[in-house]
Protein backbone atom coordinates (compact mmCIF):
# COMPACT_ATOMS: atom_id res chain seq x y z
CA UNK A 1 0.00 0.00 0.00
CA UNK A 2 1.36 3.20 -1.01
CA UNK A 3 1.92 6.35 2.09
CA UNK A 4 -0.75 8.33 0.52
CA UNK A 5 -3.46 5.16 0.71
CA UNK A 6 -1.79 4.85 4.20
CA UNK A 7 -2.19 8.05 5.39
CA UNK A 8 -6.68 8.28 3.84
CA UNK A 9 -6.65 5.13 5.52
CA UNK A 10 -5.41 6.33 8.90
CA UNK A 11 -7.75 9.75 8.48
CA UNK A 12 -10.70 7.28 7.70
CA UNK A 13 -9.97 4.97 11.13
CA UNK A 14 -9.71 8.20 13.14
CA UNK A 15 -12.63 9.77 11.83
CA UNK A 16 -15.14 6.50 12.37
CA UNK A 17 -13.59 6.47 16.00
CA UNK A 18 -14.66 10.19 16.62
CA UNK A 19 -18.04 9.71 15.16
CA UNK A 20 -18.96 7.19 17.11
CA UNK A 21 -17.40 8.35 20.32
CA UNK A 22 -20.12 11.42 19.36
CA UNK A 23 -22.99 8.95 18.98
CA UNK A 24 -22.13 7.43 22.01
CA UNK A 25 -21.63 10.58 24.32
CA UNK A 26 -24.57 11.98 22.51
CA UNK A 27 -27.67 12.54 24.82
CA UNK A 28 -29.78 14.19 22.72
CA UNK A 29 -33.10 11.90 21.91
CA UNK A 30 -34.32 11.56 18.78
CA UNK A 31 -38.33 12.13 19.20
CA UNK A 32 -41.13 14.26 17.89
CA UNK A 33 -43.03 14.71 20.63
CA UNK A 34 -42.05 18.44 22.28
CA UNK A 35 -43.08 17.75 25.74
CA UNK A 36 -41.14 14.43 25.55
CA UNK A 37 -38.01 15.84 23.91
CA UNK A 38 -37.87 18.78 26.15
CA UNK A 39 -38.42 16.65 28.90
CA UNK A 40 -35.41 14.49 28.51
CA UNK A 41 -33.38 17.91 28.30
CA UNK A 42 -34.00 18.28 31.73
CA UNK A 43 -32.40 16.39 34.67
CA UNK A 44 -34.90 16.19 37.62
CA UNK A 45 -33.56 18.12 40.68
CA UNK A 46 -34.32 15.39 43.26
CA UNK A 47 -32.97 12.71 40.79
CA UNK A 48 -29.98 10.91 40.33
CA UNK A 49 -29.52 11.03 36.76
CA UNK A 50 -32.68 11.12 34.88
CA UNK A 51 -34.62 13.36 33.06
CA UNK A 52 -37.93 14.79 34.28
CA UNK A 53 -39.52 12.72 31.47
CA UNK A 54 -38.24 9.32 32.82
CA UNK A 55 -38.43 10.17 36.65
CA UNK A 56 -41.22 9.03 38.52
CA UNK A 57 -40.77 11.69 41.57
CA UNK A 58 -43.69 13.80 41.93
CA UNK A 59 -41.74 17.17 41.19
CA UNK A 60 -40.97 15.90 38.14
CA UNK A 61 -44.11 15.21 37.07
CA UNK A 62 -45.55 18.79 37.82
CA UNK A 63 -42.51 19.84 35.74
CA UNK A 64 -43.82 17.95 32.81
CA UNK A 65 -47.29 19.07 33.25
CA UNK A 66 -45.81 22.86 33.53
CA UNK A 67 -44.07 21.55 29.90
CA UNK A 68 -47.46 20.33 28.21
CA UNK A 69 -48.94 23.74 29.58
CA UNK A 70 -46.26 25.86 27.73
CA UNK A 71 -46.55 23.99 24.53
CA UNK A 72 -50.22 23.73 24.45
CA UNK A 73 -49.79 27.60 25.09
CA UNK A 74 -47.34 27.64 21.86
CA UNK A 75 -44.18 29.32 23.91
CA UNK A 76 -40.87 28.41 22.25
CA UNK A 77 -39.08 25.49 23.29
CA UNK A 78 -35.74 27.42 24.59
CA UNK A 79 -38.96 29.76 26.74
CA UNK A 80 -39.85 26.89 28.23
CA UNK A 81 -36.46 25.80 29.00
CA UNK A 82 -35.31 28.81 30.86
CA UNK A 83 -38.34 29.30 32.85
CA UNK A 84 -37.60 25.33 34.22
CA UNK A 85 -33.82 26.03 34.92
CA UNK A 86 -34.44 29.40 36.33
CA UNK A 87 -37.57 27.83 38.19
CA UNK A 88 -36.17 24.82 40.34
CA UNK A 89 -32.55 24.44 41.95
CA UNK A 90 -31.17 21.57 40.97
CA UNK A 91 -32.82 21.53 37.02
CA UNK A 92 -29.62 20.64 34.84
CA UNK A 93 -29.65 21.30 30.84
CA UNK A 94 -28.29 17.32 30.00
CA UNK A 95 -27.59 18.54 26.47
CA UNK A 96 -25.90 22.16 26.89
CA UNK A 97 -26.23 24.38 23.91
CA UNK A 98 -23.07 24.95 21.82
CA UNK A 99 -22.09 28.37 23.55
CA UNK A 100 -20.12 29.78 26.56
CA UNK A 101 -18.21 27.16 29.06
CA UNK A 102 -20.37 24.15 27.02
CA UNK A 103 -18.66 25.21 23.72
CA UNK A 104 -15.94 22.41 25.05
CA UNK A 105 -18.07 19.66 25.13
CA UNK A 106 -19.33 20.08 21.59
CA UNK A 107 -15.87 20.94 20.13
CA UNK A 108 -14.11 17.98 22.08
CA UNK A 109 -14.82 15.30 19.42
CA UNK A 110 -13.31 17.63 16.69
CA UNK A 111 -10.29 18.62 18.64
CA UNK A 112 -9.46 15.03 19.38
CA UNK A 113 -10.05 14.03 16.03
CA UNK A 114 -7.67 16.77 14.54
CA UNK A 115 -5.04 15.65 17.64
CA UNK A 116 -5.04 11.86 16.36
CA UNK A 117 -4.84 13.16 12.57
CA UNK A 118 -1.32 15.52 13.78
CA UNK A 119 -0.20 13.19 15.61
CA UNK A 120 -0.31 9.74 12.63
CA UNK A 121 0.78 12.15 10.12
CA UNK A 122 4.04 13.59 11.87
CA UNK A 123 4.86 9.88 12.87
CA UNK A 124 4.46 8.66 9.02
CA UNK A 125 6.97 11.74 8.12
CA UNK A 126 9.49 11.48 11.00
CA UNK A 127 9.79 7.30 11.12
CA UNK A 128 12.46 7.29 13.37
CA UNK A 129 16.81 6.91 13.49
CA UNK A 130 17.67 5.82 9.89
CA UNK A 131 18.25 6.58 5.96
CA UNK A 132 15.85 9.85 4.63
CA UNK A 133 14.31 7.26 2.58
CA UNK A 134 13.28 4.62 4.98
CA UNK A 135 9.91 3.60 5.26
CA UNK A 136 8.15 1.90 8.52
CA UNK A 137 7.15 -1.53 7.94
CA UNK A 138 3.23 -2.66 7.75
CA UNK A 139 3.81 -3.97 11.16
CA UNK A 140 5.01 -0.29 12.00
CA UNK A 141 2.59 1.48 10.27
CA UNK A 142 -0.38 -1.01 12.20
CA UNK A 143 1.18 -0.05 15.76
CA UNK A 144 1.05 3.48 15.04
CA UNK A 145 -2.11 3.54 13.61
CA UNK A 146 -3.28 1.82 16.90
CA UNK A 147 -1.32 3.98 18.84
CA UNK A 148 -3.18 7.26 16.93
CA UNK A 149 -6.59 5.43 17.87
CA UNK A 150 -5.37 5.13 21.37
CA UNK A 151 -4.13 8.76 21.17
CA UNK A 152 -7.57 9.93 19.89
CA UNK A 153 -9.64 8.63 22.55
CA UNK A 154 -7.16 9.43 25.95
CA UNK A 155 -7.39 13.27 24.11
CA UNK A 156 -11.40 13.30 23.68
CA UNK A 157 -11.95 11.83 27.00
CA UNK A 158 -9.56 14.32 28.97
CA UNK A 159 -11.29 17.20 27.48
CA UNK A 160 -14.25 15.81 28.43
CA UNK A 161 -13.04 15.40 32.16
CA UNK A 162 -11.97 18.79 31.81
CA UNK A 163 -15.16 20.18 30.31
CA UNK A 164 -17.53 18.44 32.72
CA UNK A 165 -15.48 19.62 36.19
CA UNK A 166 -15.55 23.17 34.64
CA UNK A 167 -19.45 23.14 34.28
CA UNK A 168 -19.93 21.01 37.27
CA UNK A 169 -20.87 23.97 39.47
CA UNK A 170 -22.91 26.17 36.97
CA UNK A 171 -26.17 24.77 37.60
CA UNK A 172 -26.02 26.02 40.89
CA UNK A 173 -25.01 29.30 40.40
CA UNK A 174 -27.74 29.82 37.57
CA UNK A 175 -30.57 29.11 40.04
CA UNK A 176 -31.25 29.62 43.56
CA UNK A 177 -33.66 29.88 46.32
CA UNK A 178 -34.01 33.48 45.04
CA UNK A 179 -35.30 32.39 41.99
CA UNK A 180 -37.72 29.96 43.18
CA UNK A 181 -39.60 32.70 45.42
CA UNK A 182 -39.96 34.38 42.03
CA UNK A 183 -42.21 31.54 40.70
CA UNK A 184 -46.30 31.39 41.34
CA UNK A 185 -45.94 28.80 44.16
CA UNK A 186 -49.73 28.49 43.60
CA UNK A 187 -48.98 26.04 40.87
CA UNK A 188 -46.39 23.72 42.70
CA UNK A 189 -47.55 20.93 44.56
CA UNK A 190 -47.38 20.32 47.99
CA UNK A 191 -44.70 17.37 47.25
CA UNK A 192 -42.66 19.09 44.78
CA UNK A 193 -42.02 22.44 47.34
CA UNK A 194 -41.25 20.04 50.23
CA UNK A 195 -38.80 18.54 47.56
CA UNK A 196 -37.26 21.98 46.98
CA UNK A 197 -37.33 22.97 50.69
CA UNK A 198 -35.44 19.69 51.68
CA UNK A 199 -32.32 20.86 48.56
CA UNK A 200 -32.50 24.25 49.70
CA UNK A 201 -32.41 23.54 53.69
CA UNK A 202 -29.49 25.56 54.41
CA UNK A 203 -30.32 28.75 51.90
CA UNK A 204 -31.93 31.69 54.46
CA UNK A 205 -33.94 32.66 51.27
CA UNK A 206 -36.48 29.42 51.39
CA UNK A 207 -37.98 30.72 54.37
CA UNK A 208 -40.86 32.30 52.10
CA UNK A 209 -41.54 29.13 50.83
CA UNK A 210 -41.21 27.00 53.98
CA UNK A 211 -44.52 29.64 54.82
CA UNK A 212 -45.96 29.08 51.57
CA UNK A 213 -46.22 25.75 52.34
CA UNK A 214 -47.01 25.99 56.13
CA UNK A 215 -49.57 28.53 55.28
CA UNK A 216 -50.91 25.71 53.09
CA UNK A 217 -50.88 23.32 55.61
CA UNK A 218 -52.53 25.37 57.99
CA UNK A 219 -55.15 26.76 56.39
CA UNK A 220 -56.12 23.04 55.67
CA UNK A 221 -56.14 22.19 59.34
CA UNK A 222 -52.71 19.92 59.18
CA UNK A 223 -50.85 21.20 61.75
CA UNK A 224 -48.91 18.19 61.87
CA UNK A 225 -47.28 19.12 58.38
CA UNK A 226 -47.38 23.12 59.43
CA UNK A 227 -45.41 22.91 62.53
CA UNK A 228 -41.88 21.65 61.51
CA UNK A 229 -41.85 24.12 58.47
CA UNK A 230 -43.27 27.54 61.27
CA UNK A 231 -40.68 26.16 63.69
CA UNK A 232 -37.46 26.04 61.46
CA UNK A 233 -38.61 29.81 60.36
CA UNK A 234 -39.36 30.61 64.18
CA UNK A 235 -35.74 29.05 65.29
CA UNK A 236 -33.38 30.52 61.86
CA UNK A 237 -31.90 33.67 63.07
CA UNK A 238 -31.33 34.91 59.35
CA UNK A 239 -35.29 34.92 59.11
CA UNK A 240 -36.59 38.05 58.57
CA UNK A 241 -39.03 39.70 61.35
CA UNK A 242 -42.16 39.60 59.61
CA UNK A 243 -41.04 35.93 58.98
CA UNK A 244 -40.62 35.36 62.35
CA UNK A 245 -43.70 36.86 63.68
CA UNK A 246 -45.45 34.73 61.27
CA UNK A 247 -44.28 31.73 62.00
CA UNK A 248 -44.40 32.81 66.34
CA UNK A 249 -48.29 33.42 66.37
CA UNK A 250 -49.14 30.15 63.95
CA UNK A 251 -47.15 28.43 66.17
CA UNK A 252 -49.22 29.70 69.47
CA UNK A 253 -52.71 29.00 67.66
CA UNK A 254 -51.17 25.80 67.15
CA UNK A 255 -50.70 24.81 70.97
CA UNK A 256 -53.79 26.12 71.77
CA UNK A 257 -56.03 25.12 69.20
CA UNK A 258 -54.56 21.82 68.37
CA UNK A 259 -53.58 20.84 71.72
CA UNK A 260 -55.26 23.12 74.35
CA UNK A 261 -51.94 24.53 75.54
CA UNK A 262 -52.93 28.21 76.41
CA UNK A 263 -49.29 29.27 78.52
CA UNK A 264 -47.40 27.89 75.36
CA UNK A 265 -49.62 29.39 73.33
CA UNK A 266 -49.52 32.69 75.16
CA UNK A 267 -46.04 32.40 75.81
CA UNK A 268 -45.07 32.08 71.52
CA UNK A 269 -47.42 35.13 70.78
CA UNK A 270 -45.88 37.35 73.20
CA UNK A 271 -41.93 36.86 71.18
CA UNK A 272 -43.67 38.11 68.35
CA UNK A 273 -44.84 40.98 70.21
CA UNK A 274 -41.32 41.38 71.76
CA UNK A 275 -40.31 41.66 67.57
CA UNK A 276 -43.43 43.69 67.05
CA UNK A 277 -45.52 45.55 69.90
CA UNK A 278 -47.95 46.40 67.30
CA UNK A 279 -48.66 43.29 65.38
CA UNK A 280 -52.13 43.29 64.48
CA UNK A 281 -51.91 39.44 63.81
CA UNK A 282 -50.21 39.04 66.74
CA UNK A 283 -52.18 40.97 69.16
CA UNK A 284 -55.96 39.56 67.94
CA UNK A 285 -54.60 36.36 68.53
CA UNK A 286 -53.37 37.13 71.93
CA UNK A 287 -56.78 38.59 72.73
CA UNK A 288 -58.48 35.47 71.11
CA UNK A 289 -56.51 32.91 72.94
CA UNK A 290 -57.36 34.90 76.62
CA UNK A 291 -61.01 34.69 76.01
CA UNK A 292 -61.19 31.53 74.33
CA UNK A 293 -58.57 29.82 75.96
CA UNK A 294 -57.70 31.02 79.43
CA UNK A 295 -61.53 32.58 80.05
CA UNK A 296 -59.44 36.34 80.68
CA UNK A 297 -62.30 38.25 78.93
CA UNK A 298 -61.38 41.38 80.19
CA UNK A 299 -57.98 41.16 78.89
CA UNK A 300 -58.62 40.19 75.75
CA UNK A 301 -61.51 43.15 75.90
CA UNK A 302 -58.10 45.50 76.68
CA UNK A 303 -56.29 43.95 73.66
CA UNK A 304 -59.13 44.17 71.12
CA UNK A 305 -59.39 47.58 71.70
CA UNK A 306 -55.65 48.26 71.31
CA UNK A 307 -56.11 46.98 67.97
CA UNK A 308 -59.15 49.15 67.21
CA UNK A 309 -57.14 52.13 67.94
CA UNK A 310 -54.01 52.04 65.52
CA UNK A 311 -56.08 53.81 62.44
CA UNK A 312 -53.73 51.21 60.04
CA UNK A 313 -56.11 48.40 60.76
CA UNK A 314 -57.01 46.89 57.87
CA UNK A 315 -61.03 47.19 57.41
CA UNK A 316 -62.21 43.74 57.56
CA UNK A 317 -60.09 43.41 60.07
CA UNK A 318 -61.67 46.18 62.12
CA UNK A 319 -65.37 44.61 61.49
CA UNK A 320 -64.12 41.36 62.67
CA UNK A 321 -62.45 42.47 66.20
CA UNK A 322 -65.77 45.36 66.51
CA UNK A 323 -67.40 42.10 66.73
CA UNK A 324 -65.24 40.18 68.90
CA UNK A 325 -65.27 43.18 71.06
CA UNK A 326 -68.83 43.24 71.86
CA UNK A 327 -69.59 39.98 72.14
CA UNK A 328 -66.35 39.60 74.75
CA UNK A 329 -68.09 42.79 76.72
CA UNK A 330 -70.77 41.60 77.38
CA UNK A 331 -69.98 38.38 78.81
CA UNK A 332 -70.62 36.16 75.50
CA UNK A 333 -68.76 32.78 74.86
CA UNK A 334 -65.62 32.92 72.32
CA UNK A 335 -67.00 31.69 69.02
């Protein structure tokens, strides 16, 4: 075989060996259904792994049905996309788009091919100590066309190492906690926040949603699920005072309503007062707990009309403690 057949030859090898190293790092499906091929885009934050179209978590289930919404609605795919990434922590892009730090990844295949071709073309023009007219043997010319091959695929998969560790904390970075507060919570499940909470346990900026969900919890009577969430809020130091306050006087209702414990109860809503003297929440529960709980109608007659007198009182508020008021005066049982 002549060098020049040698050398197509040698090109030919390398270039199967890079296509198929692209087929097989390829994760790209080949579908036509647009909720199913965005779907497999995305990695499922509370998976190991999969895509939101494979997982059978609940989260990422509500991400598919957000999916079907958006394409039903006709938004663009790449919309869609960036609303899940920016959306939930932990949503990875498992094909990256050829641009920025994921340029690497796409551009490794070609690199390494164009390293194997340097490489098997300076060997076959510098064959080693001898004459300026020797030629390597077949047996030569097989080694070092094995050796190319072997050359190709150590190059392709260290930029590929190198690639992935350089993109391995991106995700991260591109969405937080922040960005989740962002989102209408009103269209998240119950399961997938708790999933989010639990990723995010350590961010300050999930207390809005641990009350999201609490609030949820407790305005379906499940104090059970409310308390843990109104208790990390209550007990995190980085929460803010209206946060705190919050999650103080749901956690006195609690004990009182749930478990007839009027000094804890009483004992919670007056920290929140101690953040705020003039919580309105946290002063008509006060006065509700001392006539309902502890019988201290006169108190809670004293407290009532504290509220009554800050002229910020909302005014359904102000119709519902007028009310309160006078039945509490005049001796009448709490409601």
């Amino acid at each position: 075989m002549s060098e020049r057949a040698r050398n197509i030859a040698s090109v030919a090898v390398i270039a199967v060996l890079a296509v198929a190293l692209i087929l097989l790092t390829s994760t790209r499906p080949a579908t036509v259904d647009r909720v199913e091929q965005i779907g497999t885009r995305i990695k499922c934050p509370v998976c190991q792994g999969e895509s939101i179209a494979n997982s059978p978590s609940q989260m990422a289930e509500d991400m598919m049905d957000l999916v079907s919404e958006r394409v039903s609605a006709g938004v663009p795919d790449q919309q869609i996309i960036d609303e899940l990434l920016s959306s939930y922590t932990g949503a990875v892009l498992l094909d990256p788009p050829a641009s920025g730090n994921t340029l690497v990844l796409w551009l490794a295949p070609l690199v390494a091919l164009a390293l194997g071709i340097v490489v098997i073309l300076w060997w076959r023009r510098h064959p080693g100590p001898g004459s300026a007219d020797e030629r390597p043997s077949p047996g030569k010319s097989r080694t070092r066309l094995v050796i190319g091959g072997v050359v190709l695929v150590l190059a392709f998969a260290g930029i590929v190492v190198v690639a992935a560790n350089s993109l391995q904390d991106r995700p991260a970075a591109a969405a937080g906690a922040a960005d989740i507060d962002q989102q209408d919570l009103s269209e998240v499940s119950n399961e997938t926040l708790e999933a989010v909470i639990a990723a995010n346990a350590d961010d300050p900026q999930i207390n809005g949603m641990r009350l999201a969900l609490a609030e949820r919890y407790f305005d379906e009577s499940d104090y059970r699920s409310a308390f843990p969430h109104y208790l990390v809020v209550a007990e995190d130091r980085n929460s803010t005072d209206s946060e705190a306050i919050t999650a103080l006087v749901r956690l006195g209702w609690m004990a009182y309503d749930g478990n007839s414990e009027v000094d804890t109860a009483t004992r919670l809503i007056d920290e929140a007062l101690a953040i705020d003297p003039e919580s309105h929440v946290a002063l008509y529960v006060k006065a509700r707990v001392l006539w309902c709980g502890a019988g201290e109608a006169e108190q809670a007659v004293e407290t009532f009309q504290v509220l009554l007198a800050d002229p910020s009182l909302a005014a359904g508020t102000r119709t519902q403690v007028e009310a309160d008021l006078e039945l509490a005066s005049n001796g009448g049982e709490c409601p």
